[in-house]
PDB file of N, CA and C in Angstrom:
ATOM      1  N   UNK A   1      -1.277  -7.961 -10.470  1.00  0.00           N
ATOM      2  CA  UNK A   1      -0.182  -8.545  -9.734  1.00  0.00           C
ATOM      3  C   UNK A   1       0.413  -9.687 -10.545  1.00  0.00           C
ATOM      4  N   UNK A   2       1.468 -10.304  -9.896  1.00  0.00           N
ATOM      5  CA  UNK A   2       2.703 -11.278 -11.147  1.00  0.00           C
ATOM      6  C   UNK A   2       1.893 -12.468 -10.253  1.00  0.00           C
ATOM      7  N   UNK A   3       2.863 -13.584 -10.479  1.00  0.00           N
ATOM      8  CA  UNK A   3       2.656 -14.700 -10.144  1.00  0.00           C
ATOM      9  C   UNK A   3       2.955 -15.100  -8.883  1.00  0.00           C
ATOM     10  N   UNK A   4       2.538 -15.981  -7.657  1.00  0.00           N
ATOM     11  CA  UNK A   4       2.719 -15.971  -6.788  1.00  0.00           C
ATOM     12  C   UNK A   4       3.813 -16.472  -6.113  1.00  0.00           C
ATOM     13  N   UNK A   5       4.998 -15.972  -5.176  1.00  0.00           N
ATOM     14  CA  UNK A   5       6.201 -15.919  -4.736  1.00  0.00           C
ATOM     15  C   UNK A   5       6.590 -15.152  -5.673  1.00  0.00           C
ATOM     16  N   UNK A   6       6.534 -14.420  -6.801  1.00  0.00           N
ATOM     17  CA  UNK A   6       7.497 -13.178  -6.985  1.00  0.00           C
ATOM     18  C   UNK A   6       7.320 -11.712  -6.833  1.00  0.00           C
ATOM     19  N   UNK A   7       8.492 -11.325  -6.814  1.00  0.00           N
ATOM     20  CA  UNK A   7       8.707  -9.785  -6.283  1.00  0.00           C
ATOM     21  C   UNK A   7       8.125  -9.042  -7.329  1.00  0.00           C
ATOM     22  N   UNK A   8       7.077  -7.758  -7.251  1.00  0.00           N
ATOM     23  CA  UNK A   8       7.046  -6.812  -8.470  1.00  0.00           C
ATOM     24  C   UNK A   8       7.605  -5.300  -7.826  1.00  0.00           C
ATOM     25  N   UNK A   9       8.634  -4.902  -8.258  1.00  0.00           N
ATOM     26  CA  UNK A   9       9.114  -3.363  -7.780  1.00  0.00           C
ATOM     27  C   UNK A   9       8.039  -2.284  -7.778  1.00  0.00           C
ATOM     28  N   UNK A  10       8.337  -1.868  -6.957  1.00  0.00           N
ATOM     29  CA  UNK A  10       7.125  -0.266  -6.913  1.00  0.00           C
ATOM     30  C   UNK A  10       8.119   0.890  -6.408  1.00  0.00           C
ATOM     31  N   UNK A  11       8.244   1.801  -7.309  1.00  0.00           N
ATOM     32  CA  UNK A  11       8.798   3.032  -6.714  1.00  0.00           C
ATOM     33  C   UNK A  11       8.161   3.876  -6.390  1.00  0.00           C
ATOM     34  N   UNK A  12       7.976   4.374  -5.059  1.00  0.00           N
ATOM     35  CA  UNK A  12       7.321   5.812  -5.247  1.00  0.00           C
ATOM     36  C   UNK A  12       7.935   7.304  -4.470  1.00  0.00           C
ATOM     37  N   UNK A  13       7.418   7.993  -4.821  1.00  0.00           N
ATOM     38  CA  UNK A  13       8.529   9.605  -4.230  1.00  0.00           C
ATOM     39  C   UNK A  13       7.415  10.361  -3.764  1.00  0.00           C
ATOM     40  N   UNK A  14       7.784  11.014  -2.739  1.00  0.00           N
ATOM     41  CA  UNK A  14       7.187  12.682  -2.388  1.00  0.00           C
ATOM     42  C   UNK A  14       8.214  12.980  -1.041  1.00  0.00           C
ATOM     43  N   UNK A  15       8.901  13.765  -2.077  1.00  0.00           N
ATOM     44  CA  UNK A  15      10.100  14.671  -1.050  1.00  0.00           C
ATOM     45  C   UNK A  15       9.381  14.820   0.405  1.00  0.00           C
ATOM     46  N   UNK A  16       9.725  14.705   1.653  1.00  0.00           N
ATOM     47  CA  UNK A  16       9.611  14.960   2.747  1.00  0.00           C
ATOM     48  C   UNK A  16       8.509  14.868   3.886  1.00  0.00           C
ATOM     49  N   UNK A  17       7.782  13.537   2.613  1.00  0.00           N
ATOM     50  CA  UNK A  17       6.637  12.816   3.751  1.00  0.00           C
ATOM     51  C   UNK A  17       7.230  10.850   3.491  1.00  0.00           C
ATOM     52  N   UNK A  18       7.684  11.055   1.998  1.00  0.00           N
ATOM     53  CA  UNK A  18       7.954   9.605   2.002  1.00  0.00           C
ATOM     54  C   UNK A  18       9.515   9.363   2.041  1.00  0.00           C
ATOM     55  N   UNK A  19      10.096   8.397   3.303  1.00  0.00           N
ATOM     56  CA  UNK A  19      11.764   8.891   3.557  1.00  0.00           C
ATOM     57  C   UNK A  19      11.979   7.765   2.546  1.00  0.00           C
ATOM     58  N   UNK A  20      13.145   8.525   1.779  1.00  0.00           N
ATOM     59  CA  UNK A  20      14.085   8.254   0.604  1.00  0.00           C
ATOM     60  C   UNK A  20      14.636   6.857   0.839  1.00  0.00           C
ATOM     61  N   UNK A  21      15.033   6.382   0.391  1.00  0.00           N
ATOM     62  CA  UNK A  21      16.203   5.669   0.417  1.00  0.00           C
ATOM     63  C   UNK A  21      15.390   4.064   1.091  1.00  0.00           C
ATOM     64  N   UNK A  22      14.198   3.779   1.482  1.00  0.00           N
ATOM     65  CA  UNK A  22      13.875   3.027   2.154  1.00  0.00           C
ATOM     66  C   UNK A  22      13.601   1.364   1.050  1.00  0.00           C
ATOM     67  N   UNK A  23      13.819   0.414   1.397  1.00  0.00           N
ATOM     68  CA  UNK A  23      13.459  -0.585   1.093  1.00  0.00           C
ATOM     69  C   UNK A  23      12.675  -1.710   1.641  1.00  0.00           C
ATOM     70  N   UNK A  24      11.386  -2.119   1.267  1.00  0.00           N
ATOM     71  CA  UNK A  24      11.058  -3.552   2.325  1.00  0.00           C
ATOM     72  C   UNK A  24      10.172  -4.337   1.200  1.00  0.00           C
ATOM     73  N   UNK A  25      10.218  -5.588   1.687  1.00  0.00           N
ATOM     74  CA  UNK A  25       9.842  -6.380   1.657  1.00  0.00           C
ATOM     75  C   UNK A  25       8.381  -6.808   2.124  1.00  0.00           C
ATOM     76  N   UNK A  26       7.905  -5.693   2.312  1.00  0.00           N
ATOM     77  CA  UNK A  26       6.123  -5.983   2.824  1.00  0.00           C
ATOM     78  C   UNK A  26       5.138  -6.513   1.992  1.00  0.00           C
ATOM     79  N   UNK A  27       4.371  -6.934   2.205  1.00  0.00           N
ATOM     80  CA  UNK A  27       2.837  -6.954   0.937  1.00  0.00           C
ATOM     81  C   UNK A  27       2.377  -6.542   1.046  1.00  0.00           C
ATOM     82  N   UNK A  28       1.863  -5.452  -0.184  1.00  0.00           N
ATOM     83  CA  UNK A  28       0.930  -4.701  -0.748  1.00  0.00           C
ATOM     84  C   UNK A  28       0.653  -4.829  -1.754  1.00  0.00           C
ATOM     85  N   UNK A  29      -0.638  -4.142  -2.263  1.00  0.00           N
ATOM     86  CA  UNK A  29      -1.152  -4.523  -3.803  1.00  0.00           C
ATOM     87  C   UNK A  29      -1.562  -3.344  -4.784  1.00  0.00           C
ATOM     88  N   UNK A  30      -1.755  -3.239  -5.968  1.00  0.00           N
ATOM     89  CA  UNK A  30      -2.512  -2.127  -6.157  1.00  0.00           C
ATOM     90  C   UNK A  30      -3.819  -1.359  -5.868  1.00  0.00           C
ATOM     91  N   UNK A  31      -4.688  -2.602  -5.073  1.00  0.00           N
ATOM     92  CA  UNK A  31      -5.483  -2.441  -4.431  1.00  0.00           C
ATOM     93  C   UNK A  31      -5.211  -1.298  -3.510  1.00  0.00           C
ATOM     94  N   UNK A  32      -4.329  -1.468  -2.697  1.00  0.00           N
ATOM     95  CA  UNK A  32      -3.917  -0.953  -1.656  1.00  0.00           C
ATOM     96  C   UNK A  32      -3.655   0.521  -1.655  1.00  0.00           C
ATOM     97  N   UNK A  33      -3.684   0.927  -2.942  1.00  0.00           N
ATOM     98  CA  UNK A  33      -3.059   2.106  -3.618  1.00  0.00           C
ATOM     99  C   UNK A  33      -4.049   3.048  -3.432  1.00  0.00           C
ATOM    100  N   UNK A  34      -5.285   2.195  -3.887  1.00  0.00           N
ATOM    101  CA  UNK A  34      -6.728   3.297  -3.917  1.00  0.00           C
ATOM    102  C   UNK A  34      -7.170   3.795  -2.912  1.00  0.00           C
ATOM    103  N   UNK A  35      -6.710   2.998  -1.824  1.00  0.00           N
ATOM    104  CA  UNK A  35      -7.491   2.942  -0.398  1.00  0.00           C
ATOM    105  C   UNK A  35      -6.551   4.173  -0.068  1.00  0.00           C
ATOM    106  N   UNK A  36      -5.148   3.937  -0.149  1.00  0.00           N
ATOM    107  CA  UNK A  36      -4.298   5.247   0.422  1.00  0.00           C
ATOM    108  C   UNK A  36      -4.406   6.216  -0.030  1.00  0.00           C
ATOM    109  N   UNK A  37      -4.556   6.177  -1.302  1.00  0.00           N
ATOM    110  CA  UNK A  37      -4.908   7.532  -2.103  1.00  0.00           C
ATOM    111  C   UNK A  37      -6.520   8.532  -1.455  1.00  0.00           C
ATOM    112  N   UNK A  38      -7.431   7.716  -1.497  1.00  0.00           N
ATOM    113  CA  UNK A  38      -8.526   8.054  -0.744  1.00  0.00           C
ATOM    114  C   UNK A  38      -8.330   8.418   0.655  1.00  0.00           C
ATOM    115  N   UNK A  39      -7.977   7.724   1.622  1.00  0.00           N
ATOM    116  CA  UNK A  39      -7.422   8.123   2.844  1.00  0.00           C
ATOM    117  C   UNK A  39      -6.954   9.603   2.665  1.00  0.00           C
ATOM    118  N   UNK A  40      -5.656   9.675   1.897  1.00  0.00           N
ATOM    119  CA  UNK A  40      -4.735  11.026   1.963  1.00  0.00           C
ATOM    120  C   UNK A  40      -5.031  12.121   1.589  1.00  0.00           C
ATOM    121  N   UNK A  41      -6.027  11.616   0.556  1.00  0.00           N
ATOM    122  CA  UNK A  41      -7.004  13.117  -0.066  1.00  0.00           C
ATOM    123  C   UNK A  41      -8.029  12.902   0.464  1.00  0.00           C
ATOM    124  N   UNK A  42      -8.685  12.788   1.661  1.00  0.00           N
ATOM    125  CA  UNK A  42      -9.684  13.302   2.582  1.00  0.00           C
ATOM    126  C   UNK A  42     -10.965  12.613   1.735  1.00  0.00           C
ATOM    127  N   UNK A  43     -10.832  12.092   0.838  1.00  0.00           N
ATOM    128  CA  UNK A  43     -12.370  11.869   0.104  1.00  0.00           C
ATOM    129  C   UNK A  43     -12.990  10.459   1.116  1.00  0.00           C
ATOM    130  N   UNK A  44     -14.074  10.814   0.521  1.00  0.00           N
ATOM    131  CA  UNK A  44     -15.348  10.227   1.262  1.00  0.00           C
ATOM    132  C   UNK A  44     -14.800   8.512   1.094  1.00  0.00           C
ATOM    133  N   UNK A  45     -15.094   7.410   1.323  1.00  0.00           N
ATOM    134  CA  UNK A  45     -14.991   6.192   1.433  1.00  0.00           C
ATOM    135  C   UNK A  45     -16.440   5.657   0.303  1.00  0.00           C
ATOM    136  N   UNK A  46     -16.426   4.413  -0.461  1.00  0.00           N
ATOM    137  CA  UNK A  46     -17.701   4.093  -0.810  1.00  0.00           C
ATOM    138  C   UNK A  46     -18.023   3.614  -0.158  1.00  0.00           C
ATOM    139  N   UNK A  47     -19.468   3.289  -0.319  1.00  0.00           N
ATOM    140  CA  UNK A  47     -20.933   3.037   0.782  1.00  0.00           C
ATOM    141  C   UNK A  47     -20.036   1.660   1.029  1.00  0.00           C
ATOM    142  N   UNK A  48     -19.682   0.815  -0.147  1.00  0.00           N
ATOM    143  CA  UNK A  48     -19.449  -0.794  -0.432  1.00  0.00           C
ATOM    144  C   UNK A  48     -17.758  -0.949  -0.106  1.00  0.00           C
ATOM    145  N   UNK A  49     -17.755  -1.859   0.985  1.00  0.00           N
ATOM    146  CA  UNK A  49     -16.353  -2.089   1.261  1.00  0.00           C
ATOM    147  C   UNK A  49     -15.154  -1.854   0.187  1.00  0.00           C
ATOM    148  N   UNK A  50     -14.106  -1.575   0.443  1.00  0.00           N
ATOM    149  CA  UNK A  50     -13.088  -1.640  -0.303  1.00  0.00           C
ATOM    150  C   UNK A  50     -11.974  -2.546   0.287  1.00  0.00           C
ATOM    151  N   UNK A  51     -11.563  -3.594  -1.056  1.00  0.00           N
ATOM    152  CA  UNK A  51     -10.740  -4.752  -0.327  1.00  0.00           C
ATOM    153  C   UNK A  51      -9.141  -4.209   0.040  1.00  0.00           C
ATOM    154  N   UNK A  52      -8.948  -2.625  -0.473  1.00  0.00           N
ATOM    155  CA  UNK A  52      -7.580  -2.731  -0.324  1.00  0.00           C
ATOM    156  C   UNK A  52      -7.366  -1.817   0.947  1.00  0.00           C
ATOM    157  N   UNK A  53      -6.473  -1.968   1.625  1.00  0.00           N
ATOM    158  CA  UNK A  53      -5.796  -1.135   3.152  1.00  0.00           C
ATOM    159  C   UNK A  53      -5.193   0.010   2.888  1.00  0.00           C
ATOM    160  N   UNK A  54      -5.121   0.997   3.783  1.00  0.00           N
ATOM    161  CA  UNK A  54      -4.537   2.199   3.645  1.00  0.00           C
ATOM    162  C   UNK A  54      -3.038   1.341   4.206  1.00  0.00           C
ATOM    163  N   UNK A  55      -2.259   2.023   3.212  1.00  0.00           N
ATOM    164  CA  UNK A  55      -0.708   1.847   3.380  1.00  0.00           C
ATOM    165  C   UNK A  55       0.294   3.085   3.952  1.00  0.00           C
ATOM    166  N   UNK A  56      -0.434   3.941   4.196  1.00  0.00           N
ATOM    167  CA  UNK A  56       0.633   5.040   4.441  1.00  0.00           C
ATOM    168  C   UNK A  56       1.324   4.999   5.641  1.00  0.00           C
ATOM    169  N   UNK A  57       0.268   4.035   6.876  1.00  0.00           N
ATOM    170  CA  UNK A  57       1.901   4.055   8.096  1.00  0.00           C
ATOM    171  C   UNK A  57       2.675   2.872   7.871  1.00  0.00           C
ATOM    172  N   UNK A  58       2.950   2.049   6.684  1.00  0.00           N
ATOM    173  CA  UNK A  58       3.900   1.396   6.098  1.00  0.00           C
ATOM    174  C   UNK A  58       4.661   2.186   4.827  1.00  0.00           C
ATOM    175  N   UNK A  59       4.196   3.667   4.353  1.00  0.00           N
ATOM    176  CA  UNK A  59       5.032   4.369   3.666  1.00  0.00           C
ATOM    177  C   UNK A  59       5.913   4.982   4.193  1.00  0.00           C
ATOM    178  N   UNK A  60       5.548   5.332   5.574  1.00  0.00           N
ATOM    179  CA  UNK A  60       6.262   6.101   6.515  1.00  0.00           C
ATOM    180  C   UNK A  60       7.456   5.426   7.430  1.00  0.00           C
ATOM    181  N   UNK A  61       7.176   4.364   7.358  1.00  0.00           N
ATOM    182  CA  UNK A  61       7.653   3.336   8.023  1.00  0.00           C
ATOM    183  C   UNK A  61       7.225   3.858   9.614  1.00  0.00           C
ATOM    184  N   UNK A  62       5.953   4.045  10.007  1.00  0.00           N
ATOM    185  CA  UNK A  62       5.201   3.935  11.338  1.00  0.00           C
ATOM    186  C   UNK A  62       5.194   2.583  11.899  1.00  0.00           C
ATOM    187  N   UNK A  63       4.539   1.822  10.691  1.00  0.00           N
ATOM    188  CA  UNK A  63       3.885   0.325  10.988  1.00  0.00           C
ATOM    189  C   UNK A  63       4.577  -0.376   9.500  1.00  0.00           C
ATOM    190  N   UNK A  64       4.352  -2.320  10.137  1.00  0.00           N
ATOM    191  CA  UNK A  64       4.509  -3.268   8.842  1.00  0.00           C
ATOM    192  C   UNK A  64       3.142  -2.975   8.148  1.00  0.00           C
ATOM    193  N   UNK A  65       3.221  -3.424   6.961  1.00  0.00           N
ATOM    194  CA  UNK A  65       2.011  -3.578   6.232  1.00  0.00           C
ATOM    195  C   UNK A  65       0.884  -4.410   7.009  1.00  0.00           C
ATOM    196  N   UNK A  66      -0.385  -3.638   6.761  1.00  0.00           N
ATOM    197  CA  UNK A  66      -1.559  -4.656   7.199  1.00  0.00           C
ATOM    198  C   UNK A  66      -2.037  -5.651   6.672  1.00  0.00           C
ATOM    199  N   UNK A  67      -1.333  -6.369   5.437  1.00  0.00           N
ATOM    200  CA  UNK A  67      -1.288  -7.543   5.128  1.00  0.00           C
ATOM    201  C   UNK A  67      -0.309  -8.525   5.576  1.00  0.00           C
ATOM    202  N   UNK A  68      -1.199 -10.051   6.195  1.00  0.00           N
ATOM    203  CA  UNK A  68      -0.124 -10.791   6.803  1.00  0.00           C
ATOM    204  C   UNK A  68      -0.052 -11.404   5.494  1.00  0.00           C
ATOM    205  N   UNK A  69      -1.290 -11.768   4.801  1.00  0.00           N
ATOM    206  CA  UNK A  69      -1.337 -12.994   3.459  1.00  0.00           C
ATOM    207  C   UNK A  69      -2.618 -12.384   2.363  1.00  0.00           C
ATOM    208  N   UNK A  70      -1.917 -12.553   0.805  1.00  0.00           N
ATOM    209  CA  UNK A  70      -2.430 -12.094   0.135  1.00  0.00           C
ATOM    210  C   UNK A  70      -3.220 -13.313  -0.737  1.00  0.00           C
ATOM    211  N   UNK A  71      -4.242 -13.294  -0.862  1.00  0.00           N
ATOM    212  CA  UNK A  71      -4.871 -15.096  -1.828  1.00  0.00           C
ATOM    213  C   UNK A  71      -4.899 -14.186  -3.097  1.00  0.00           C
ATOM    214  N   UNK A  72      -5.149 -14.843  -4.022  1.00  0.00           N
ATOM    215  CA  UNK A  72      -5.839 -14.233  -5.416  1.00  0.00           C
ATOM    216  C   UNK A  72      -6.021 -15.613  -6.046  1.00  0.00           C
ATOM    217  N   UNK A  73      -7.300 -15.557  -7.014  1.00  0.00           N
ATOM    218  CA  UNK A  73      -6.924 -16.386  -8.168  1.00  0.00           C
ATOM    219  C   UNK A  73      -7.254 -15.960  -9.308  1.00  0.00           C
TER     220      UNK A  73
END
């Protein structure tokens, strides 16, 4: 991730689950990526927590992102 208060772009596509044209302003991380990816392909979860959230009913625009606040250092 960049530095904190700035924007980093993320594009992503899949014709006719993710609607086109959408823009927001949510927080997410790349973290967040693994967790959805795992979610969507049915695979198992590890034994050991994973810090990042499934994002897909914020791909869909179902729901806002499940991040209110992101820390890092």
């Amino acid at each position: 991730m960049c530095c904190f208060g700035r924007i980093v772009p993320a594009i992503l596509r899949w014709p006719g689950r993710i609607p086109a044209g959408q823009v927001s302003a949510e927080i997410a991380t790349t973290m967040d990526l693994h967790r959805t990816i795992l979610s969507l392909t049915g695979a198992a979860l590890p034994e050991k927590p994973l810090d990042g959230l499934d994002l897909w009913p914020l791909l869909t625009q179902q729901e806002a992102s499940p991040r209110d606040d992101y820390y890092y250092f």
